[in-house]
N, C-alpha and C. Protein backbone atom coordinates (compact mmCIF):
# COMPACT_ATOMS: atom_id res chain seq x y z
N UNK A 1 0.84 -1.18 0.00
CA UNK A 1 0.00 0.00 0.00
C UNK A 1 0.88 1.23 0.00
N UNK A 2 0.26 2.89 -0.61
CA UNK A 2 1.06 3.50 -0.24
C UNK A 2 1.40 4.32 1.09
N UNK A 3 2.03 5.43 1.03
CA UNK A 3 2.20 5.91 2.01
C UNK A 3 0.53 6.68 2.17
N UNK A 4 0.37 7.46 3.27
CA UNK A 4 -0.76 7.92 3.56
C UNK A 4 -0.30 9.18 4.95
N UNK A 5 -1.44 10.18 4.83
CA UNK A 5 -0.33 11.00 5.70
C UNK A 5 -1.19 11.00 7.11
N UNK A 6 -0.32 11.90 7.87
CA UNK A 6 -0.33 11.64 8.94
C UNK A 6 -2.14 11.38 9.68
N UNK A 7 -2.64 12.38 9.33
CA UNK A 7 -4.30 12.94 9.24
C UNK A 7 -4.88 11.60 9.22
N UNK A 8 -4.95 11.20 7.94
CA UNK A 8 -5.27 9.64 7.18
C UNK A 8 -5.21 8.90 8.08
N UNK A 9 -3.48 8.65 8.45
CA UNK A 9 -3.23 7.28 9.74
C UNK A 9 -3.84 7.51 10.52
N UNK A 10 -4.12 8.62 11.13
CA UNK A 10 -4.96 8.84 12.39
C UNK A 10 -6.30 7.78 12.08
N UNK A 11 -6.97 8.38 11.03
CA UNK A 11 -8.63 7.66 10.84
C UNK A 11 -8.33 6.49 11.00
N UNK A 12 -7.34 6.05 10.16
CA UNK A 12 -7.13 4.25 9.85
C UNK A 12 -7.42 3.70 11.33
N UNK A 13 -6.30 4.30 12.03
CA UNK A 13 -6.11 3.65 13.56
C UNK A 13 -7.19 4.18 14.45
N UNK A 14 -7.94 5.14 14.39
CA UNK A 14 -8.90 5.38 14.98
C UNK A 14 -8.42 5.89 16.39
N UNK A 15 -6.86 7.20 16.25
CA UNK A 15 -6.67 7.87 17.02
C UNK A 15 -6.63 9.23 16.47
N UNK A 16 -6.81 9.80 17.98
CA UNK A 16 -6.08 11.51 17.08
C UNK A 16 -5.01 11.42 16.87
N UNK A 17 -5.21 12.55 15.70
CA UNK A 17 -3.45 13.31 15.20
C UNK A 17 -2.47 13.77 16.23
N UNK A 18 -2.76 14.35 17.23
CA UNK A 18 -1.74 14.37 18.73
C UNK A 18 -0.95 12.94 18.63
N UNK A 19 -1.80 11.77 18.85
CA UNK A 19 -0.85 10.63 19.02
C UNK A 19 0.06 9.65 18.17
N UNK A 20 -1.10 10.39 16.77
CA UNK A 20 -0.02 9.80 15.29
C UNK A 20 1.58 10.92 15.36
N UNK A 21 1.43 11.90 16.01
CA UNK A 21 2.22 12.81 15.74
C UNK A 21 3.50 12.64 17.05
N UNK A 22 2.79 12.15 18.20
CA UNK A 22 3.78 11.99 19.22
C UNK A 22 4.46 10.78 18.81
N UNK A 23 3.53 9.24 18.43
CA UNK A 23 4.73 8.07 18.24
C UNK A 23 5.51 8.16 17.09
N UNK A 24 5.44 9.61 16.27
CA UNK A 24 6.37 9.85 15.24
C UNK A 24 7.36 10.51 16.18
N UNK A 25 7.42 11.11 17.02
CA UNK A 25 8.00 12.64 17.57
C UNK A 25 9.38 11.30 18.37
N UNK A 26 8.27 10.35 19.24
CA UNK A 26 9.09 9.23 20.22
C UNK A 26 9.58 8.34 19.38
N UNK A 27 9.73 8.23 17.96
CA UNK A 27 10.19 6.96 17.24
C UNK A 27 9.84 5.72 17.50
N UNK A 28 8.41 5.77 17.96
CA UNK A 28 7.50 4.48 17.73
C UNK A 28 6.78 3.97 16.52
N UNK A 29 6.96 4.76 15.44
CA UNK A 29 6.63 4.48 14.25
C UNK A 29 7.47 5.46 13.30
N UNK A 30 7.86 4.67 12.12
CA UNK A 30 8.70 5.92 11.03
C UNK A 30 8.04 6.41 10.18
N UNK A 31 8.43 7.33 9.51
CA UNK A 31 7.86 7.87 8.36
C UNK A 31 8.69 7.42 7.42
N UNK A 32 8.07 7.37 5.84
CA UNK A 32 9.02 6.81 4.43
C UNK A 32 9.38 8.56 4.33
N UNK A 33 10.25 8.02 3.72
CA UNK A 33 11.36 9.09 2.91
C UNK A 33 10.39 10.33 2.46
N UNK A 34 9.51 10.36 1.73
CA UNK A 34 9.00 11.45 1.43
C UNK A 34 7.44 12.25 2.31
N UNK A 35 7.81 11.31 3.82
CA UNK A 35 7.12 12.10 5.16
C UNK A 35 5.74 11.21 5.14
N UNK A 36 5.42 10.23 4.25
CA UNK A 36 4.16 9.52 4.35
C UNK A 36 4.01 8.55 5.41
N UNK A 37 3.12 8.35 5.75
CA UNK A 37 3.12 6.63 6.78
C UNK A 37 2.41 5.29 5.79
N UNK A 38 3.70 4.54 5.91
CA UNK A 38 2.75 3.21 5.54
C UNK A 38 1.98 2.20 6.81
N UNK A 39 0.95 2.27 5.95
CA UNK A 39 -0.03 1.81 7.74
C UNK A 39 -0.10 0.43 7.49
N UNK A 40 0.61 -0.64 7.26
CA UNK A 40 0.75 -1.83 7.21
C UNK A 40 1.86 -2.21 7.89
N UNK A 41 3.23 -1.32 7.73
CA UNK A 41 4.15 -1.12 8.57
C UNK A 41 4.21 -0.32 10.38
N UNK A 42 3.61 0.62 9.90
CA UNK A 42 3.19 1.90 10.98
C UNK A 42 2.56 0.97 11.96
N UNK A 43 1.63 -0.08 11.26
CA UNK A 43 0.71 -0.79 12.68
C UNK A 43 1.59 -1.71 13.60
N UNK A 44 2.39 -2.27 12.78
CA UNK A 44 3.59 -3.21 13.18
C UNK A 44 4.40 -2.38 14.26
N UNK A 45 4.92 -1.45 13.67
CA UNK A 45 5.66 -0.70 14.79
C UNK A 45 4.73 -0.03 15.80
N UNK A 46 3.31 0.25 15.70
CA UNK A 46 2.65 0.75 17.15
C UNK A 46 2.32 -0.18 18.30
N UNK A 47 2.37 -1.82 17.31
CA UNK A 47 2.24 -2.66 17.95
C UNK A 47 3.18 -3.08 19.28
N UNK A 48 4.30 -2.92 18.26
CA UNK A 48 5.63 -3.20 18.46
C UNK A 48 6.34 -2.31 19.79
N UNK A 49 5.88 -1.33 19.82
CA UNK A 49 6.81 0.18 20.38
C UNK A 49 5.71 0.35 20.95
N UNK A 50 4.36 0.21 21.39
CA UNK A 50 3.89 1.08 22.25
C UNK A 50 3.07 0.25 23.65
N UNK A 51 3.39 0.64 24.64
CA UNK A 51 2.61 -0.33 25.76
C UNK A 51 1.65 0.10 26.49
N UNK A 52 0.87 0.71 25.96
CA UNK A 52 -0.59 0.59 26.36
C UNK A 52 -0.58 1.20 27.85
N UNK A 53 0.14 2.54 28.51
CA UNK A 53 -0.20 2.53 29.45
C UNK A 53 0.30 1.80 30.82
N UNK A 54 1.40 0.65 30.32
CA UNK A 54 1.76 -0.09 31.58
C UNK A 54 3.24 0.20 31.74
N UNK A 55 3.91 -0.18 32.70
CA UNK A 55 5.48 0.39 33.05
C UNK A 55 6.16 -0.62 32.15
N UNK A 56 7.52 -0.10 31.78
CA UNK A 56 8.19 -0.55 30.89
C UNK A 56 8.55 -1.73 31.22
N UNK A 57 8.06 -2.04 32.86
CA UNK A 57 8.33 -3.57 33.32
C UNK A 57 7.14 -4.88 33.15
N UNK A 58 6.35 -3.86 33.07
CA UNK A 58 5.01 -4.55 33.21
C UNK A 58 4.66 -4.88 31.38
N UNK A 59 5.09 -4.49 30.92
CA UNK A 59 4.89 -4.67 29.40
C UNK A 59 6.01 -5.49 28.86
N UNK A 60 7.50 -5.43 29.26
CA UNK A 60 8.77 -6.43 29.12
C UNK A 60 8.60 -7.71 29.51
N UNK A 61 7.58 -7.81 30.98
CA UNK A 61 7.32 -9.56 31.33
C UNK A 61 6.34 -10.14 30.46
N UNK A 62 5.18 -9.48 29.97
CA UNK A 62 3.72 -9.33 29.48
C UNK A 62 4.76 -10.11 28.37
N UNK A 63 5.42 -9.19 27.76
CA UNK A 63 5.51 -9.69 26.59
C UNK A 63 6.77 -11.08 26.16
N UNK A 64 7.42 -11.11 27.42
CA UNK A 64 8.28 -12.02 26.90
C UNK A 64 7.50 -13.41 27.77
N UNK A 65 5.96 -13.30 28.26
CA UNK A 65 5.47 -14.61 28.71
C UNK A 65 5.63 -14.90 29.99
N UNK A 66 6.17 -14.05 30.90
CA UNK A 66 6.37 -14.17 32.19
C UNK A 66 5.18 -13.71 33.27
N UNK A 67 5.03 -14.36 34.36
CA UNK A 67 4.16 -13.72 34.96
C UNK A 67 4.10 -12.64 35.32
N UNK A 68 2.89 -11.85 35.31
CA UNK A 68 3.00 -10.48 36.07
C UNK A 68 3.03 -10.26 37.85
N UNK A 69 3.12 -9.44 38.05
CA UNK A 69 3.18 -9.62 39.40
C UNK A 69 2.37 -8.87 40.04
N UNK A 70 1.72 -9.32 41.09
CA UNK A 70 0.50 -8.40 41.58
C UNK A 70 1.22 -7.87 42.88
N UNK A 71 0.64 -6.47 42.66
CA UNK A 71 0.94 -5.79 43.67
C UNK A 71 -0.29 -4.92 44.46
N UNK A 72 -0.62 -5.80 46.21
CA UNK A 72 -0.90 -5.73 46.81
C UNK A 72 -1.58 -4.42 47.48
N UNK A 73 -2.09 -3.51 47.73
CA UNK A 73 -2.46 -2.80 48.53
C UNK A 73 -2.36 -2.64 50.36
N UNK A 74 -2.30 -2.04 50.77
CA UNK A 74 -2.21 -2.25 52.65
C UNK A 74 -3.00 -1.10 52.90
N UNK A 75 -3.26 -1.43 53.73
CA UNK A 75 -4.36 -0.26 54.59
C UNK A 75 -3.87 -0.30 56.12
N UNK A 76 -3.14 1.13 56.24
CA UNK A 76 -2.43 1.13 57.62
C UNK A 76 -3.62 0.98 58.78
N UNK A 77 -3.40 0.44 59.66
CA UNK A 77 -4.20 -0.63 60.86
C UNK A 77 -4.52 0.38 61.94
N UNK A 78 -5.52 1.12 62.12
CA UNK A 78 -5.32 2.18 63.38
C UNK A 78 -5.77 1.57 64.95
């Protein structure tokens, strides 16, 4: 497919342009040579590069199959 610009990728992926524009800004997705996105690639790398919100630890075990680890709450005892 070809390239498609930034605006476009947004619809495809069904985000705003803020976030097509930041995982360009963070190098979570590239642009081709003449500034287009290919969104067959582009999805690969958002897939790839972006974790949804969880710590870079919590997304490194997630993804290499390891358990996560739950972390507990306490409620100081008066």
């Amino acid at each position: 497919m070809t390239g498609v610009s930034q605006r476009a990728y947004a619809r495809l992926r069904g985000v705003r342009l803020s976030a097509v524009q930041k995982a360009i800004a963070t190098k979570r997705i590239t642009l081709n040579p003449d500034g287009t996105i290919d969104p067959a690639t582009a999805d690969g790398e958002w897939n790839r590069n972006t974790f949804g919100g969880r710590t870079l630890a919590q997304a490194a075990s997630h993804r290499h199959g390891l358990p996560r680890t739950e972390v507990r709450r306490t409620r100081p005892t008066s």
